[in-house]
Protein backbone atom coordinates (compact mmCIF):
# COMPACT_ATOMS: atom_id res chain seq x y z
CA UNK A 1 52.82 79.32 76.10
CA UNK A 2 52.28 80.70 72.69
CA UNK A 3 48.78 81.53 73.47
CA UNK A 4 49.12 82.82 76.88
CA UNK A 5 51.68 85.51 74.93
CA UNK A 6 49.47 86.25 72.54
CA UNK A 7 47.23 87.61 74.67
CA UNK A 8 49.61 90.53 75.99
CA UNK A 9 51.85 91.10 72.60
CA UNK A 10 51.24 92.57 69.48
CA UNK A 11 51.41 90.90 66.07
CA UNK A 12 55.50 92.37 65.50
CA UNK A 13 56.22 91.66 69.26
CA UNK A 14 54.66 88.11 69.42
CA UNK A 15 56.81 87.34 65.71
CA UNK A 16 59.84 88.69 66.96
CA UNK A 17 59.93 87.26 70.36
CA UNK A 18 59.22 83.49 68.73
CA UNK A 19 62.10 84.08 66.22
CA UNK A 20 64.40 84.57 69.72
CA UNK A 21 62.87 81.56 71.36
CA UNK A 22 63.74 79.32 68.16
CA UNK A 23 66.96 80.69 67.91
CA UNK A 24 67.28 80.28 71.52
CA UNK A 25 66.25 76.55 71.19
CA UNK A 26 68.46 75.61 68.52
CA UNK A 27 71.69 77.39 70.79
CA UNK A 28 70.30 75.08 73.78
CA UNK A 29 70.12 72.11 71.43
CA UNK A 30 73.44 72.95 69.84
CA UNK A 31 75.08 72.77 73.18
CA UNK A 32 73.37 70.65 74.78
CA UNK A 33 72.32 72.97 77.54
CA UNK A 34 69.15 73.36 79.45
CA UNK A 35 67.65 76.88 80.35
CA UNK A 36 69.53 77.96 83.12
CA UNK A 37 72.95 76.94 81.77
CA UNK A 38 72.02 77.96 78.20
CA UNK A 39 74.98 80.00 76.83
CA UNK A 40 74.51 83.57 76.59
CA UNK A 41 74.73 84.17 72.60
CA UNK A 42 71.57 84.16 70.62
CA UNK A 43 72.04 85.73 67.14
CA UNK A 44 69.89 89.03 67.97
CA UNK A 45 72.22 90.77 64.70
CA UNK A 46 68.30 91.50 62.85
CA UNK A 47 66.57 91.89 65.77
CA UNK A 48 64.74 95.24 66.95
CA UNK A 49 66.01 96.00 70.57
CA UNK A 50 63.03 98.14 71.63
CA UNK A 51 60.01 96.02 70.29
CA UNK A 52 62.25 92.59 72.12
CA UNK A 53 62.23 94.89 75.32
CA UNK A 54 58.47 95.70 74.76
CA UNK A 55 57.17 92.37 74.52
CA UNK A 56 59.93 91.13 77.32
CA UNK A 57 57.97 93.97 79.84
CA UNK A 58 54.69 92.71 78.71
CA UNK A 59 56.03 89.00 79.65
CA UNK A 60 57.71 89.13 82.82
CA UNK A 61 53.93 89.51 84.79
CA UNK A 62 53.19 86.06 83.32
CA UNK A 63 56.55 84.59 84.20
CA UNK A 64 56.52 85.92 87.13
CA UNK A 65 52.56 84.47 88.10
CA UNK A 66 54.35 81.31 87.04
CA UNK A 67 51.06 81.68 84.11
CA UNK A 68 53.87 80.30 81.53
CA UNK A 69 57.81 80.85 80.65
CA UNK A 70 60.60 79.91 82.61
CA UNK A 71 60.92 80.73 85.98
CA UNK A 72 63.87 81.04 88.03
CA UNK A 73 63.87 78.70 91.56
């Protein structure tokens, strides 16, 4: 997955989006949860709302080509 996002993200955008995934993980792992459950708080306190939103754009055509990600049924 890491490598399929690393073709479409910048250096800040591909760093910032893995620091949400790991946070994400350990929230999922904390609770227990799986993707579509997982609870909605990540700690995003640090994290720059317009480069997450960039590299989320540049994302969703490989989620949605099912390329990698999670993908809604």
């Amino acid at each position: 997955m890491g490598r399929e996002y690393d073709k479409v993200l910048d250096e800040r955008e591909f760093e910032l989006i893995t620091l949400v995934m790991e946070r994400a993980t350990k929230v999922i792992e904390n609770h227990g949860a799986d993707a579509p459950t997982m609870p909605d708080y990540v700690d995003s306190e640090d994290v720059d709302k317009r480069v997450l939103m960039s590299a989320m754009q540049k994302m969703q055509p490989l989620h949605q080509a099912r390329v990698c990600g999670y993908v809604p049924r």
